[in-house]
Structure formats: C-alpha cells, structure tokens
C-alpha atoms as a PDB file:
ATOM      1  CA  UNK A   1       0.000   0.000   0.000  1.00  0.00           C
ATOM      2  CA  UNK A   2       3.006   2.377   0.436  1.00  0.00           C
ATOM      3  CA  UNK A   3       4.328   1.542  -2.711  1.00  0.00           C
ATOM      4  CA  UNK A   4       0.702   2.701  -4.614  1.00  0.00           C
ATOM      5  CA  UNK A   5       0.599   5.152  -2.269  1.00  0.00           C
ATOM      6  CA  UNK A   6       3.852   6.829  -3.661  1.00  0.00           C
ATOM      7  CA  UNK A   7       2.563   6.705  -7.155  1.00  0.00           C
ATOM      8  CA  UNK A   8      -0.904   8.426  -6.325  1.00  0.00           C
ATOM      9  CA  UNK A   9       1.504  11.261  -5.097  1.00  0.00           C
ATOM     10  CA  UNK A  10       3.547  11.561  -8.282  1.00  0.00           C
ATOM     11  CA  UNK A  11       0.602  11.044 -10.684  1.00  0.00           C
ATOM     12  CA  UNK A  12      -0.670  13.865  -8.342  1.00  0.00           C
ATOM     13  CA  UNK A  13       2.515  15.784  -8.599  1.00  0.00           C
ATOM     14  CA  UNK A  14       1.921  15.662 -12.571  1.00  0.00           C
ATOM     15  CA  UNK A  15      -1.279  17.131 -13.418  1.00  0.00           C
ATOM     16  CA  UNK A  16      -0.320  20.971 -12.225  1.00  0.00           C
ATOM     17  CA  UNK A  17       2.968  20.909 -14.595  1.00  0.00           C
ATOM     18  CA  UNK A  18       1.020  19.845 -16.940  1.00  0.00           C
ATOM     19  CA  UNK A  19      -1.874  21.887 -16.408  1.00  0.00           C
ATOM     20  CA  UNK A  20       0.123  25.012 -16.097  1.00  0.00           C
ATOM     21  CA  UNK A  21       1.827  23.796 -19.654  1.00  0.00           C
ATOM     22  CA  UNK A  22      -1.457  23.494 -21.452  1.00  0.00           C
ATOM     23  CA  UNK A  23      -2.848  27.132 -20.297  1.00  0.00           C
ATOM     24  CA  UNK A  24       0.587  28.827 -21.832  1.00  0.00           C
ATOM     25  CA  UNK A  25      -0.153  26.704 -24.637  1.00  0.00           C
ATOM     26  CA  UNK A  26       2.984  24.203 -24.666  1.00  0.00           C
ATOM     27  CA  UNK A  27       1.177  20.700 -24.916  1.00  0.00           C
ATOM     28  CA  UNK A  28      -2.422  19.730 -25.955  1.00  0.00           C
ATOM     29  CA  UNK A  29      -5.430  18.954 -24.413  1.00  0.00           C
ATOM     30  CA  UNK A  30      -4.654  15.425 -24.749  1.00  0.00           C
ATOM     31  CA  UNK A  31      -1.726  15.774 -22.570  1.00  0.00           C
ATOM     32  CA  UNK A  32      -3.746  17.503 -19.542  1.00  0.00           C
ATOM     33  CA  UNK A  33      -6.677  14.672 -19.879  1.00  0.00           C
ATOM     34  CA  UNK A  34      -4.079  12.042 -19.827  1.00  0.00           C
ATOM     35  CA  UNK A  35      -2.224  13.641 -16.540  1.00  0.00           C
ATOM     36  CA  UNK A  36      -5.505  13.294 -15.075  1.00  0.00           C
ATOM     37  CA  UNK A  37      -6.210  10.351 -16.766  1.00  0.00           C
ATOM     38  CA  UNK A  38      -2.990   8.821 -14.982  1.00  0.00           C
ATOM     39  CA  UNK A  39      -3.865  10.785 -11.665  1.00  0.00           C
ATOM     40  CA  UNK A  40      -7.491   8.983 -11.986  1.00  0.00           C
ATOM     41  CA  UNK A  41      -5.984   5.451 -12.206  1.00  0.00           C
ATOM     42  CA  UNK A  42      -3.356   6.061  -9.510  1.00  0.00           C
ATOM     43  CA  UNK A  43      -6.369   6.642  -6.729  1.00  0.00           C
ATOM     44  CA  UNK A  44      -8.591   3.795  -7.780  1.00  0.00           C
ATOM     45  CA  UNK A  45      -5.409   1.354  -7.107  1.00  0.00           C
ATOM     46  CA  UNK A  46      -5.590   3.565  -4.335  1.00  0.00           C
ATOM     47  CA  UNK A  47      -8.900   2.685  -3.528  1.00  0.00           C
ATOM     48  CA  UNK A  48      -8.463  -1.345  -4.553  1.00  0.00           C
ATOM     49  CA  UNK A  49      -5.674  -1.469  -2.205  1.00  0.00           C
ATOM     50  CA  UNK A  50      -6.968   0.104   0.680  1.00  0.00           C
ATOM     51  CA  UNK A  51     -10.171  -1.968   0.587  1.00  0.00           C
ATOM     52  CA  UNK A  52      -8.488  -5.508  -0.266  1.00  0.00           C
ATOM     53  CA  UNK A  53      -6.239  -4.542   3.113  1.00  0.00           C
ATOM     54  CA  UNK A  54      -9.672  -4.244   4.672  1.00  0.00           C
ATOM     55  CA  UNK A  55     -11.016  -7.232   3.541  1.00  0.00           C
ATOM     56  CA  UNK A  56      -8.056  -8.760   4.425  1.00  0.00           C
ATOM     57  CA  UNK A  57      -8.517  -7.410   7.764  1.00  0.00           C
ATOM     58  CA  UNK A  58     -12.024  -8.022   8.313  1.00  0.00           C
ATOM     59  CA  UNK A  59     -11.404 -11.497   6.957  1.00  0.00           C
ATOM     60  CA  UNK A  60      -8.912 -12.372   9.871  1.00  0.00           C
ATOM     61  CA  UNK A  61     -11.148 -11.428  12.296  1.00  0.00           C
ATOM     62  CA  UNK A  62     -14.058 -13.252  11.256  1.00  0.00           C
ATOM     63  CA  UNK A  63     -11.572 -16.546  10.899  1.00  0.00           C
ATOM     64  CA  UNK A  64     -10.718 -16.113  14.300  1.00  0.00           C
ATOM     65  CA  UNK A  65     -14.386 -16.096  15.563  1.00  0.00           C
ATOM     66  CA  UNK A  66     -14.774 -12.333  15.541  1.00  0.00           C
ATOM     67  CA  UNK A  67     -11.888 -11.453  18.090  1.00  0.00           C
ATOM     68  CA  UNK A  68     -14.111 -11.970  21.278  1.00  0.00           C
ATOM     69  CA  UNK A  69     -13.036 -14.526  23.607  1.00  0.00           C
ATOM     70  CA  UNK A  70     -15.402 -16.138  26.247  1.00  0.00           C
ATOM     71  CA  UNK A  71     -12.499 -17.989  28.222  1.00  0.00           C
ATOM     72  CA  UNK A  72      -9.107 -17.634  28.913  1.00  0.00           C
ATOM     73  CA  UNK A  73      -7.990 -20.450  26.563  1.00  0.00           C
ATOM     74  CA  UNK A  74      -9.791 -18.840  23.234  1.00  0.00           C
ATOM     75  CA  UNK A  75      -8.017 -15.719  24.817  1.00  0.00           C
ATOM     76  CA  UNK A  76      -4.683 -17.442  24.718  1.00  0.00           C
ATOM     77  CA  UNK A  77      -5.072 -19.105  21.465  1.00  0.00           C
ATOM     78  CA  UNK A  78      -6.334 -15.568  19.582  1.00  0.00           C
ATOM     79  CA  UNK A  79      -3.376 -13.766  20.811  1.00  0.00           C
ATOM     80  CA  UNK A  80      -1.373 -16.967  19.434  1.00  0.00           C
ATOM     81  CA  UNK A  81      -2.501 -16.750  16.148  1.00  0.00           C
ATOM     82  CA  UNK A  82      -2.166 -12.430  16.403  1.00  0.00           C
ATOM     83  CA  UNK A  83       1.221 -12.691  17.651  1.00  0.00           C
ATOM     84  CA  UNK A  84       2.178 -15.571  14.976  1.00  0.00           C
ATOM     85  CA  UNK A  85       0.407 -13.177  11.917  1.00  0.00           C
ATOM     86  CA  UNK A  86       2.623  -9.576  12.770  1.00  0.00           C
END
C-alpha cells in the first residue's frame, strides 16, 4: 500500500505541470486529460488497495471467531494466532 501510495503522489505531482503547460499553450489537451487520466488510475489502485487490506482485515477477524473470547484459553489461542500473523 506504500508503494501505490507513492505513485498516487507523483501522478498527483503531474497534473499541475502539466496543467500550467497546457494554459501557456505548450502541450495539448490530450496531454492535460491524460495527466488526469494517470492521476485517476493512480487513486482507484488507491482505492483497490486500501479496501483488499480491509477485507483482508475483516477477513482475519471473522476466521478467528470475531476477536471476542469467552475464556481464557480462546483468549490465549487468539493472541497466538495475532502474535504468529505480525
């Protein structure tokens, strides 16, 4: 997630550049649409990644009946498998 989340910022980073370019008149409208094209694609991997993570997430739980314990030994064994995961 870090990873996409560096290219959302430089995808970002491109689209003023190239905005700024297109209103002096250096590159086409194509250009600017496909800075925000690129911008556009960056934060729905964005948007895959942070909801696979919480799927993931939300997943684990539920495979480890839902996180609540009612005795000591359920206790023991979640924080197990918790410990054994990070």
């Amino acid at each position: 997630e870090a990873t996409v989340r560096r290219q959302l910022q430089a995808a970002g980073r491109t689209v003023e550049p190239v905005r700024h370019r297109y209103e002096e008149g250096l590159v086409g409208f194509i250009e600017l649409l496909d800075a925000r094209r690129g911008n556009l694609v960056a934060r729905q991997v964005m948007t895959v990644a942070t909801r696979d993570r919480l799927i993931a997430t939300a997943s684990l739980y539920k495979s480890l009946n839902g996180g609540w314990c009612d005795n000591d030994a359920e206790k023991e064994k979640f924080n197990d498998i918790l410990s054994e995961a990070s």
